[in-house]
C-alpha atoms as a PDB file:
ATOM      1  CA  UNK A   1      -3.236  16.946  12.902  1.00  0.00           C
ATOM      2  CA  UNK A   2      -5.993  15.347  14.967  1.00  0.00           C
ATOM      3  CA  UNK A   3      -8.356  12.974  13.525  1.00  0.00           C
ATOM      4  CA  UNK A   4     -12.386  12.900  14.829  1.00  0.00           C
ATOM      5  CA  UNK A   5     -12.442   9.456  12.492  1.00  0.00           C
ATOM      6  CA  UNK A   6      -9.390   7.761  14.792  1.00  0.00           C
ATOM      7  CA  UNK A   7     -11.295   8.423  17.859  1.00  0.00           C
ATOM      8  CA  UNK A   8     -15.256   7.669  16.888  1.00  0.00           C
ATOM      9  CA  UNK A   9     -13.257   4.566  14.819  1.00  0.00           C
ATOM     10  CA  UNK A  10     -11.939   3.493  18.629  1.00  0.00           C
ATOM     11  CA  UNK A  11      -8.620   2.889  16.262  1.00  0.00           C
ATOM     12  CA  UNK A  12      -5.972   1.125  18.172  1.00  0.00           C
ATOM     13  CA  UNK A  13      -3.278   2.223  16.062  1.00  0.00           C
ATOM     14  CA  UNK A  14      -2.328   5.426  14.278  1.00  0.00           C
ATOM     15  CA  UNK A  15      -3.997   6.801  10.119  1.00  0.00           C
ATOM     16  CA  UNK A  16      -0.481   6.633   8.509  1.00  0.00           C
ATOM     17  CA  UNK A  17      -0.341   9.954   6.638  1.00  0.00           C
ATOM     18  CA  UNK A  18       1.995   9.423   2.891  1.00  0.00           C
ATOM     19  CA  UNK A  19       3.493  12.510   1.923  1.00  0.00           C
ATOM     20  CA  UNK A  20       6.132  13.231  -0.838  1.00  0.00           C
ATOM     21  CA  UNK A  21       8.829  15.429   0.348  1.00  0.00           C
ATOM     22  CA  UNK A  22      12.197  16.822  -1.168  1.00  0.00           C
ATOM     23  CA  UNK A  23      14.103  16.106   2.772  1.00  0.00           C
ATOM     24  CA  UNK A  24      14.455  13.301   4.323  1.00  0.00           C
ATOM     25  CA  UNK A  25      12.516  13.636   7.760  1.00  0.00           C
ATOM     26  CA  UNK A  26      15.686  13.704  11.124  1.00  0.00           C
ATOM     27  CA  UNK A  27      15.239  10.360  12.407  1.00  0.00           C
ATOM     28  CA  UNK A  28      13.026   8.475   9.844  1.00  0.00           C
ATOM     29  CA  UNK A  29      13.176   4.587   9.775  1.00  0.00           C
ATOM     30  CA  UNK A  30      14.371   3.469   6.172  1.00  0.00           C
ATOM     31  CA  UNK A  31      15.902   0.363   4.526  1.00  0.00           C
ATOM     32  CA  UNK A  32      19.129   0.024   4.114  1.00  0.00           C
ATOM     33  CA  UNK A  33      19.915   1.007   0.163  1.00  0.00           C
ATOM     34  CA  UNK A  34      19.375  -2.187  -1.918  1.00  0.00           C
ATOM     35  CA  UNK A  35      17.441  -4.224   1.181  1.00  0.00           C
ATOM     36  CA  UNK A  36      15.291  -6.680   0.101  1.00  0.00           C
ATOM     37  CA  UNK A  37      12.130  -6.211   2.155  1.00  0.00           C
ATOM     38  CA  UNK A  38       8.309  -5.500   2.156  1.00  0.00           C
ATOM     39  CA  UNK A  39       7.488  -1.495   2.373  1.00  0.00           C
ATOM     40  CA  UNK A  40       4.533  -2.624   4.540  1.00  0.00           C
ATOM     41  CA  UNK A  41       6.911  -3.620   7.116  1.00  0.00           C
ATOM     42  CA  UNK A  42       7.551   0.025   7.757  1.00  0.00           C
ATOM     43  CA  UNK A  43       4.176   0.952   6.996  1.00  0.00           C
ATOM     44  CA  UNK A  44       3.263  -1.465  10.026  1.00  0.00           C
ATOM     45  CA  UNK A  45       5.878   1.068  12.158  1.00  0.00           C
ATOM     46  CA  UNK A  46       4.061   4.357  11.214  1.00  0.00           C
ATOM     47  CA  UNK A  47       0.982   2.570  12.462  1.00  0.00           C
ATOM     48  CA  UNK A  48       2.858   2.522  16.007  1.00  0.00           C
ATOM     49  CA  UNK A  49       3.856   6.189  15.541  1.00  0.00           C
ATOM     50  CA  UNK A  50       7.331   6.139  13.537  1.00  0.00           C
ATOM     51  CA  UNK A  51       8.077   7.721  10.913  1.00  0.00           C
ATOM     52  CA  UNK A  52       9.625   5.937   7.907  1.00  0.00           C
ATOM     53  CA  UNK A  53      11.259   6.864   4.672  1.00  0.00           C
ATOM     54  CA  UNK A  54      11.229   5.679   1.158  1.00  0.00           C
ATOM     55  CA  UNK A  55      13.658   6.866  -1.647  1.00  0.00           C
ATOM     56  CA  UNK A  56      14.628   5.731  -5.159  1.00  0.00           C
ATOM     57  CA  UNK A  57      17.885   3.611  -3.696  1.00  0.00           C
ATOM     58  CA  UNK A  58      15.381   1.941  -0.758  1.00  0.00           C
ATOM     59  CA  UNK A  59      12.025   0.968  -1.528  1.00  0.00           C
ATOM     60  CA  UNK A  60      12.185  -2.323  -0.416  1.00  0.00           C
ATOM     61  CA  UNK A  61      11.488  -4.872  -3.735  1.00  0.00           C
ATOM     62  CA  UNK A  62      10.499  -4.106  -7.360  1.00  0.00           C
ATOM     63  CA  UNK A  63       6.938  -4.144  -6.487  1.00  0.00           C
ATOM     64  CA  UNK A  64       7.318  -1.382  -3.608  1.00  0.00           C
ATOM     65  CA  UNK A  65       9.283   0.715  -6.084  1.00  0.00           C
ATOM     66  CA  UNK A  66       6.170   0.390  -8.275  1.00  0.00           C
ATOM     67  CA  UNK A  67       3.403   1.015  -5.537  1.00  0.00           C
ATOM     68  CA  UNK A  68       5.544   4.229  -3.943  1.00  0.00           C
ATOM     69  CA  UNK A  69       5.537   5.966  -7.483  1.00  0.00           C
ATOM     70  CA  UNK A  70       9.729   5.528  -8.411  1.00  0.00           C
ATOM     71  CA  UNK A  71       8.839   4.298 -11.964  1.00  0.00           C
ATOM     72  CA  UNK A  72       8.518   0.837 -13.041  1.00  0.00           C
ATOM     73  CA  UNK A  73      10.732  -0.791 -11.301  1.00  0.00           C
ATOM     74  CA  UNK A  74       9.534  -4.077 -12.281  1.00  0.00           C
ATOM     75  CA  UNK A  75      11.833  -3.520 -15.615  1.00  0.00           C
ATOM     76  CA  UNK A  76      14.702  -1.753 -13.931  1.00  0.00           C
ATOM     77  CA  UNK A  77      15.223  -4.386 -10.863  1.00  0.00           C
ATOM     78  CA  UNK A  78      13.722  -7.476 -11.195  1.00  0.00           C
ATOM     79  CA  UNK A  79      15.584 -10.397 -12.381  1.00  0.00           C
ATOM     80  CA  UNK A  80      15.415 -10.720 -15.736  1.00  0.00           C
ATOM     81  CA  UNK A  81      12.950  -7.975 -16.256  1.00  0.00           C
ATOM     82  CA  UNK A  82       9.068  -7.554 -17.187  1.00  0.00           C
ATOM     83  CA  UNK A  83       9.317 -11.004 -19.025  1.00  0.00           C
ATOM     84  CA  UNK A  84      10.544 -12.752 -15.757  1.00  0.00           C
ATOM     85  CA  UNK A  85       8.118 -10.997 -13.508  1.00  0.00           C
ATOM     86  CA  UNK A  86       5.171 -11.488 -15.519  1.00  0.00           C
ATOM     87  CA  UNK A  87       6.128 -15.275 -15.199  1.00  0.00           C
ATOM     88  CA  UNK A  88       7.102 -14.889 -11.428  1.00  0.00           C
ATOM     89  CA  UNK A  89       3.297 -13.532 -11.454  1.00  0.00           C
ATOM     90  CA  UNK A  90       1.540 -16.379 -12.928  1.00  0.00           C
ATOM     91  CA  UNK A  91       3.173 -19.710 -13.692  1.00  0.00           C
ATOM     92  CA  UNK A  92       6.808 -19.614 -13.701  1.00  0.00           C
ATOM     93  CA  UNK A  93       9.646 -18.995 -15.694  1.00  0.00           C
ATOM     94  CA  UNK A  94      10.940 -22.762 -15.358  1.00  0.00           C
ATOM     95  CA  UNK A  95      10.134 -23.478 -18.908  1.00  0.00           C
ATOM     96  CA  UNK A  96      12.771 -20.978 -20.217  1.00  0.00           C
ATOM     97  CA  UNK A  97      16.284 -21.614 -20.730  1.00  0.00           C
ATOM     98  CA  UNK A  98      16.920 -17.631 -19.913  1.00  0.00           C
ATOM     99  CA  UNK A  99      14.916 -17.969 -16.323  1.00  0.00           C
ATOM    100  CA  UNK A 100      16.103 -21.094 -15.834  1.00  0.00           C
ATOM    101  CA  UNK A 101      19.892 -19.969 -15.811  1.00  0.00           C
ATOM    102  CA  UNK A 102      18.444 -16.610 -13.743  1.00  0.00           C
ATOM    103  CA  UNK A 103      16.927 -19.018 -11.417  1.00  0.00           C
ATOM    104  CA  UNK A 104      20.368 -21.083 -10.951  1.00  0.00           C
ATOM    105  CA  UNK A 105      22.155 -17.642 -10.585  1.00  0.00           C
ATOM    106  CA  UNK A 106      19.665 -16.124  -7.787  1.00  0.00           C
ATOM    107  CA  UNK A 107      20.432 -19.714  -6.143  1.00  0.00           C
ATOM    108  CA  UNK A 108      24.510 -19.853  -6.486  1.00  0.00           C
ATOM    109  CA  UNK A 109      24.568 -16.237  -5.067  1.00  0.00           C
ATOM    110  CA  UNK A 110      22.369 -17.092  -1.587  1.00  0.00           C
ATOM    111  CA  UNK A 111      19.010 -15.633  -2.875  1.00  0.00           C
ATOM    112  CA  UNK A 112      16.226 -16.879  -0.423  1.00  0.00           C
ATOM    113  CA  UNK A 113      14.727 -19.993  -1.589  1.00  0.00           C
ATOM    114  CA  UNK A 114      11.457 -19.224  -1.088  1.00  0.00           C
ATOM    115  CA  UNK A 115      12.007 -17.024  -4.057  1.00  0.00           C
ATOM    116  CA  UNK A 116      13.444 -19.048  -5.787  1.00  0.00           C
ATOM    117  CA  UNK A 117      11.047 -21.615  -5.836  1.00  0.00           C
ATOM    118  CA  UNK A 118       8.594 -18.794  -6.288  1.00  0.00           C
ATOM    119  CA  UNK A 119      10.656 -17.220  -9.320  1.00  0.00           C
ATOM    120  CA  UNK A 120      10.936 -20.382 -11.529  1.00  0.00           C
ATOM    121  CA  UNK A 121       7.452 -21.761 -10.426  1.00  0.00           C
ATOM    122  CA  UNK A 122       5.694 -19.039 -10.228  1.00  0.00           C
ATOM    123  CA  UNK A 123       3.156 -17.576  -7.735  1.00  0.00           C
ATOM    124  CA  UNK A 124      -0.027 -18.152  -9.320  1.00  0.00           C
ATOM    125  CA  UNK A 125      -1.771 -15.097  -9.179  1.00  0.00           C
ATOM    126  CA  UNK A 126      -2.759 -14.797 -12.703  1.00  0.00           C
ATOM    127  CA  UNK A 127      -3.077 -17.840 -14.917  1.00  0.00           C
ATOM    128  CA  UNK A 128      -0.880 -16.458 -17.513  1.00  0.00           C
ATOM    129  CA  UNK A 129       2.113 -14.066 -18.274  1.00  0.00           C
ATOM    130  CA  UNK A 130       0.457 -12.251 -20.371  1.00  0.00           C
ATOM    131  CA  UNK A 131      -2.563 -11.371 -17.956  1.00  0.00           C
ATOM    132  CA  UNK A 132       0.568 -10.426 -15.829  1.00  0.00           C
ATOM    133  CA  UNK A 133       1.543  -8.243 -18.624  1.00  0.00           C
ATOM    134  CA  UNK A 134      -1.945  -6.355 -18.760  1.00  0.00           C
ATOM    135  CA  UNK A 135      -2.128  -5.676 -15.102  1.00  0.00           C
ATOM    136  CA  UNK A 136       1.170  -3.902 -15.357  1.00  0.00           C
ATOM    137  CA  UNK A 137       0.029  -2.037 -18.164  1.00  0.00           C
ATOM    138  CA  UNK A 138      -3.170  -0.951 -16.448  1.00  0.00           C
ATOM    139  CA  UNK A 139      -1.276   0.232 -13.144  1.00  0.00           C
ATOM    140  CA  UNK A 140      -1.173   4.224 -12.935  1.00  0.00           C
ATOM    141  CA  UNK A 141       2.763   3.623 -13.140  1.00  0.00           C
ATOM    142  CA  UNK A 142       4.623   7.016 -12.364  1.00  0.00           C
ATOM    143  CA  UNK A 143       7.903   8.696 -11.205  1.00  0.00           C
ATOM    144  CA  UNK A 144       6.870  11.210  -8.359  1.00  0.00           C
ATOM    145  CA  UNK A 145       7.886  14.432  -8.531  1.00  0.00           C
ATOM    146  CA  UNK A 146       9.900  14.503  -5.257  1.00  0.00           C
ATOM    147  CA  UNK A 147      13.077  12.544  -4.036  1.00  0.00           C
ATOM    148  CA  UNK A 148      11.466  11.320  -0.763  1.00  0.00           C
ATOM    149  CA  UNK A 149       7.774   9.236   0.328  1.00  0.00           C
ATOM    150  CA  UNK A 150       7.178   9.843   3.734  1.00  0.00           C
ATOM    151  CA  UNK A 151       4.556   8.146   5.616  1.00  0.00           C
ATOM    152  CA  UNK A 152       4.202   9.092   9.515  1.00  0.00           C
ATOM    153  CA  UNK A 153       1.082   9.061  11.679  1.00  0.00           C
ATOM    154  CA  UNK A 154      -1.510  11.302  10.786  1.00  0.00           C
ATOM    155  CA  UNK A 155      -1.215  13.391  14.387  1.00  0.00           C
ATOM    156  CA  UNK A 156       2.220  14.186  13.782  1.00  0.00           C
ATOM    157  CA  UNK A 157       1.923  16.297  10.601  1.00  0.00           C
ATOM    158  CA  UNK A 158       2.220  19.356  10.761  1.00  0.00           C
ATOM    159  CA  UNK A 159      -0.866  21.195   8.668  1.00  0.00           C
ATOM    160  CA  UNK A 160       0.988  24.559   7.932  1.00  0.00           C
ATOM    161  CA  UNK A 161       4.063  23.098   6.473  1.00  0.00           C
ATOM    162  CA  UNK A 162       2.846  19.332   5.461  1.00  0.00           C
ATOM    163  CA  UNK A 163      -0.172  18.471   2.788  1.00  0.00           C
ATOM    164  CA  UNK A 164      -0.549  14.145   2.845  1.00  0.00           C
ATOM    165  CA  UNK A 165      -1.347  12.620  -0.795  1.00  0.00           C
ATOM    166  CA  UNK A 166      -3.411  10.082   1.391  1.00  0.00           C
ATOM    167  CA  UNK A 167      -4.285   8.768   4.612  1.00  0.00           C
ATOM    168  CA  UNK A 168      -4.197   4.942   5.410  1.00  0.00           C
ATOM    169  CA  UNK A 169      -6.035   3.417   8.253  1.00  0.00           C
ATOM    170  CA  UNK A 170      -5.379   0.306   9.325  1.00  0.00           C
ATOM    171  CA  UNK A 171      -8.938  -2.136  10.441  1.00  0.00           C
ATOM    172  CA  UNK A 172     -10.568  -4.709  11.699  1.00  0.00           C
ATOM    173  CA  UNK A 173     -13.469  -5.786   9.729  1.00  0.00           C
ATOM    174  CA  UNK A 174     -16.237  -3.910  11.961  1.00  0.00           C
ATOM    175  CA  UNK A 175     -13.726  -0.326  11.388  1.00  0.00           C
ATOM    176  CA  UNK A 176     -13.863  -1.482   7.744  1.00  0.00           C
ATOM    177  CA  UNK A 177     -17.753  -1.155   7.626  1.00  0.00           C
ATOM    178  CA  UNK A 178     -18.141   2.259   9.358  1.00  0.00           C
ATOM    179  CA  UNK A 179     -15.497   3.332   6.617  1.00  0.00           C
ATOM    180  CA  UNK A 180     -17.371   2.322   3.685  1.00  0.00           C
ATOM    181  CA  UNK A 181     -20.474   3.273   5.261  1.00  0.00           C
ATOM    182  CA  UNK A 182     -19.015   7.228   5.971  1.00  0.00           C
ATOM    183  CA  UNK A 183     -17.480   6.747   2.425  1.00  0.00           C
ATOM    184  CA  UNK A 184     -20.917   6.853   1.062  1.00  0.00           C
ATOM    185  CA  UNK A 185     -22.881   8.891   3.192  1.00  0.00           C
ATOM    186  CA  UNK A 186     -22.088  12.242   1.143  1.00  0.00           C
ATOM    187  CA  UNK A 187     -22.340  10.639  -2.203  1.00  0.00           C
ATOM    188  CA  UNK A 188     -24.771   9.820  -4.710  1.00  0.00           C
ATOM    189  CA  UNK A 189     -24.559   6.332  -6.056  1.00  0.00           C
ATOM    190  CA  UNK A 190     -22.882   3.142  -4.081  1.00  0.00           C
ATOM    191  CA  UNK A 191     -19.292   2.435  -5.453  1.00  0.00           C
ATOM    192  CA  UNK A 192     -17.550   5.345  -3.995  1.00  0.00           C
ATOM    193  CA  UNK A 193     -15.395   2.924  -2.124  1.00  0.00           C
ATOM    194  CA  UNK A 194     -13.053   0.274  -4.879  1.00  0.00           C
ATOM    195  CA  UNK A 195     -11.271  -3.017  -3.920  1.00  0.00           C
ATOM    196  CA  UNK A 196      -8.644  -2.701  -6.192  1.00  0.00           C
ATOM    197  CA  UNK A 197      -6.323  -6.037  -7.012  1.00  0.00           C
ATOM    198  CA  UNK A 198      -2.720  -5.111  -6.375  1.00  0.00           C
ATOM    199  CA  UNK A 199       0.264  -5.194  -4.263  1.00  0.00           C
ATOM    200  CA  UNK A 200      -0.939  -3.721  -0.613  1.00  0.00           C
ATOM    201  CA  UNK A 201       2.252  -0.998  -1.627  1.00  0.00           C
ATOM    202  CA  UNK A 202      -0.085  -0.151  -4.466  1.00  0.00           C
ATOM    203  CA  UNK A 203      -2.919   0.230  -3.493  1.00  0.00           C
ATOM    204  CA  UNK A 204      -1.983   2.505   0.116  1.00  0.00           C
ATOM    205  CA  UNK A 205       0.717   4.598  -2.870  1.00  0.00           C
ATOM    206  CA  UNK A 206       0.111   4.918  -6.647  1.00  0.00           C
ATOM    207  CA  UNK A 207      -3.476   3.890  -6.642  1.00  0.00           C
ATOM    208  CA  UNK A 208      -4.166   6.488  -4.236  1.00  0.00           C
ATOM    209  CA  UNK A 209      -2.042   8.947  -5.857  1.00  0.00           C
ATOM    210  CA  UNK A 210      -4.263   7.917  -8.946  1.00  0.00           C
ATOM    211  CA  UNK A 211      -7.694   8.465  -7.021  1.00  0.00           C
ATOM    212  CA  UNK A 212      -6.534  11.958  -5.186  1.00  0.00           C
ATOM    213  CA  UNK A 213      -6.367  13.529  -8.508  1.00  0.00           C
ATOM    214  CA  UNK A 214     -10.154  13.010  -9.587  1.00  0.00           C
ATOM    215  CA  UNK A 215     -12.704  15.294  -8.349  1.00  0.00           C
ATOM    216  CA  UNK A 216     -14.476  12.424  -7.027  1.00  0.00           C
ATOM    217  CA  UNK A 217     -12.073  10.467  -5.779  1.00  0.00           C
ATOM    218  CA  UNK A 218     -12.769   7.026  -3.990  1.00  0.00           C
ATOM    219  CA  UNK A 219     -11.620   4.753  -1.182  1.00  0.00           C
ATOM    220  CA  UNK A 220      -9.524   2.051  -1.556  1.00  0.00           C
ATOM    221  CA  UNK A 221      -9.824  -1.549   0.678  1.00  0.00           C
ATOM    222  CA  UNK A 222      -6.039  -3.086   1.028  1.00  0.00           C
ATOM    223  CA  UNK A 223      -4.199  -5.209   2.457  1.00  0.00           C
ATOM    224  CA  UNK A 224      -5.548  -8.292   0.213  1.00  0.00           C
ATOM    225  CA  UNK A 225      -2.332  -8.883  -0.854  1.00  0.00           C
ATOM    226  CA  UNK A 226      -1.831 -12.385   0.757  1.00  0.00           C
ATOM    227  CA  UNK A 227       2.044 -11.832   0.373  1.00  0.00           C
ATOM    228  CA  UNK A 228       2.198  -9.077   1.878  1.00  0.00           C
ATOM    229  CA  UNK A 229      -0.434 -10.518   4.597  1.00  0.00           C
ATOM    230  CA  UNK A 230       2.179 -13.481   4.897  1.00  0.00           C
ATOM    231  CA  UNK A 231       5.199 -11.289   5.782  1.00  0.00           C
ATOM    232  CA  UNK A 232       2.808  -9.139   8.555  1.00  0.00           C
ATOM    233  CA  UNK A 233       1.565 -11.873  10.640  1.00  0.00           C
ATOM    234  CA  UNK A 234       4.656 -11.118  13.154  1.00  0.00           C
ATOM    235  CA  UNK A 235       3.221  -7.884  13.353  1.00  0.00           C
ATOM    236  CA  UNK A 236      -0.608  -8.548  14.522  1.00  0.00           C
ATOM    237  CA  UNK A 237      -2.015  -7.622  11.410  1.00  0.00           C
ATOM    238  CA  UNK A 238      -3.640 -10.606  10.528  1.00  0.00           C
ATOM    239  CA  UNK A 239      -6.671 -10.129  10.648  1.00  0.00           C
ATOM    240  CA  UNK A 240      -6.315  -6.319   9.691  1.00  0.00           C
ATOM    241  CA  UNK A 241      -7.134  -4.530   5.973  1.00  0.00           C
ATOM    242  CA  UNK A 242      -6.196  -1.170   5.091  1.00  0.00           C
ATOM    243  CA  UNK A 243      -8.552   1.698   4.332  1.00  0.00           C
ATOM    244  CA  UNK A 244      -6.644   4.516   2.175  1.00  0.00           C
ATOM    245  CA  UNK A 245      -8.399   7.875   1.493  1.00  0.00           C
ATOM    246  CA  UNK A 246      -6.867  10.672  -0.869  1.00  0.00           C
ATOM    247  CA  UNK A 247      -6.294  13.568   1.780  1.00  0.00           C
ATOM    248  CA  UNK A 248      -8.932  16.408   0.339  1.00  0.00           C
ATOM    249  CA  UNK A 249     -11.649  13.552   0.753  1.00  0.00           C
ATOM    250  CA  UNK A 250     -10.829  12.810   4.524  1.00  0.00           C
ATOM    251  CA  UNK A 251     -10.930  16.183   5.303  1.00  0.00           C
ATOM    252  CA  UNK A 252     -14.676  16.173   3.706  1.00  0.00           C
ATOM    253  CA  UNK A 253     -15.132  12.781   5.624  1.00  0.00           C
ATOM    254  CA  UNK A 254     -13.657  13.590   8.990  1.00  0.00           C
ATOM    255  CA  UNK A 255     -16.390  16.812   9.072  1.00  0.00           C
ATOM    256  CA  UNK A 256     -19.217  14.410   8.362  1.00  0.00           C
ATOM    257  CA  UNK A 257     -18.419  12.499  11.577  1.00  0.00           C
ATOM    258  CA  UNK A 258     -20.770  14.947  13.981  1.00  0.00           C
ATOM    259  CA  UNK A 259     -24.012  14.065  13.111  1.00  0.00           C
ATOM    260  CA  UNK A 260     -23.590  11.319  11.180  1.00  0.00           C
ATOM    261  CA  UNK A 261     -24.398   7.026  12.686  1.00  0.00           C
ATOM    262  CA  UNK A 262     -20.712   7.261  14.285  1.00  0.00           C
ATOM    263  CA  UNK A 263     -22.650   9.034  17.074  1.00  0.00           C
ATOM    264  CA  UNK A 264     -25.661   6.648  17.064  1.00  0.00           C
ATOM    265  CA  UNK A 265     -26.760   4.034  18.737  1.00  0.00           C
ATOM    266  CA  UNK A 266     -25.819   0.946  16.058  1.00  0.00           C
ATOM    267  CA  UNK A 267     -22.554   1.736  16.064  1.00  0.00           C
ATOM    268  CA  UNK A 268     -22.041   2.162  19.847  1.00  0.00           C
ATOM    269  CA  UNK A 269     -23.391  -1.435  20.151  1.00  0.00           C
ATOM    270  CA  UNK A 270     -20.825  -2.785  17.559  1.00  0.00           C
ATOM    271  CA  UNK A 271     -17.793  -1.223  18.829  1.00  0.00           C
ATOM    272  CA  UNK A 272     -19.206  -1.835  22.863  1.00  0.00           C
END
């Protein structure tokens, strides 16, 4: 499946195309079951033409179970639960005795310090547990109806046998503009493109599960997840956010491209 947006874009890597499947693609990259990792990392590898596989035994941590749609895995796998991730989230769980001991037992059994640290002091990205608490309750939490997420570059799908939820593109910040820009162009009013807070996970998967069921759906900016922006610098996507678009919407979006400013002047001094 070819894309008229990768090429007026002048995209250096490949749209990662997520799709839910009931096989596992021959050859697919995936973590080893139980892994600890970051499902960007093999996002990062469908961006240079892989493709990689998630399931409901790899998924890489709690949060990436979450954002790929395999329930709330925030309850089912992290230590101690929603209470100890909702202080993980803001400021710690070093003033309970329970996190506390969780904290000493992560240690004694080789957990990485770094989360550790993180787990009894907390990252800080809410001021409190229980703001932690209402973000999880506002996520578009769900179990998938399929045993596999697949996400491969767009131009390897194949359109009579494979239908992607969503299409992420990976940016720089002038890329970013023409997106929003072509996000609007079609549409009345000026939000049709959201910023949503969240694990970059969530926002490429659930979020844009969420939006590709509206009739309107929007576009979601990622990749503002500074952990997740932490574990990709190895991968030259620091200075990079993600674009996702629910798949019916780039199809309406890659057919405004003739005509539209992607063929004008403005842009061809930008990109030159």
């Amino acid at each position: 499946m070819q894309s008229k947006l990768k090429t007026a874009l002048h995209l250096s890597s490949e749209p990662v195309a997520l799709i839910f499947s009931g096989e596992k693609p021959e050859g697919a990259t995936q973590f080893t079951e139980g892994a600890s990792s970051c499902v960007m990392f093999l996002f990062a590898s469908a961006t240079r033409g892989k493709t990689v596989v998630f399931d409901r035994e790899s998924f890489g941590c709690p949060g990436g179970g979450v954002g790929l749609g395999f329930g709330n895995t925030y309850l089912t796998h992290f230590p101690g639960g929603m209470p100890c991730f909702c202080g993980f989230l803001s400021n710690g769980n070093e003033s309970d005795p329970a996190g506390i001991a969780i904290g000493e037992g992560m240690k004694a059994g080789g957990a990485p310090e770094r989360f550790v640290t993180e787990f009894l002091h907390g990252e800080r990205y809410k001021k409190s547990p229980e703001l932690v608490e209402d973000f999880v309750n506002t996520l578009p939490i769900t179990d998938i109806p399929a045993q596999y997420v697949v996400m491969k570059p767009l131009s390897q799908v194949n359109p009579d046998t494979e239908v992607p939820v969503s299409v992420t593109f990976l940016v720089t910040p002038d890329q970013l503009s023409a997106l929003v820009i072509l996000a609007n162009y079609d549409r009345l009013g000026r939000e049709n493109v959201a910023v949503p807070w969240g694990a970059a996970c969530q926002v490429v998967g659930i979020m844009s599960y969420e939006e590709a069921k509206k009739e309107q759906p929007r576009c979601l900016v990622g990749l503002s997840d500074i952990s997740a922006r932490r574990y990709l610098k190895g991968q030259n996507m620091q200075h990079m956010m993600t674009f996702t678009i629910p798949f019916h919407r780039l199809q309406e979006m890659e057919a405004n491209v003739t005509g539209s400013f992607l063929e004008g002047s403005t842009w061809a001094d930008v990109i030159a």
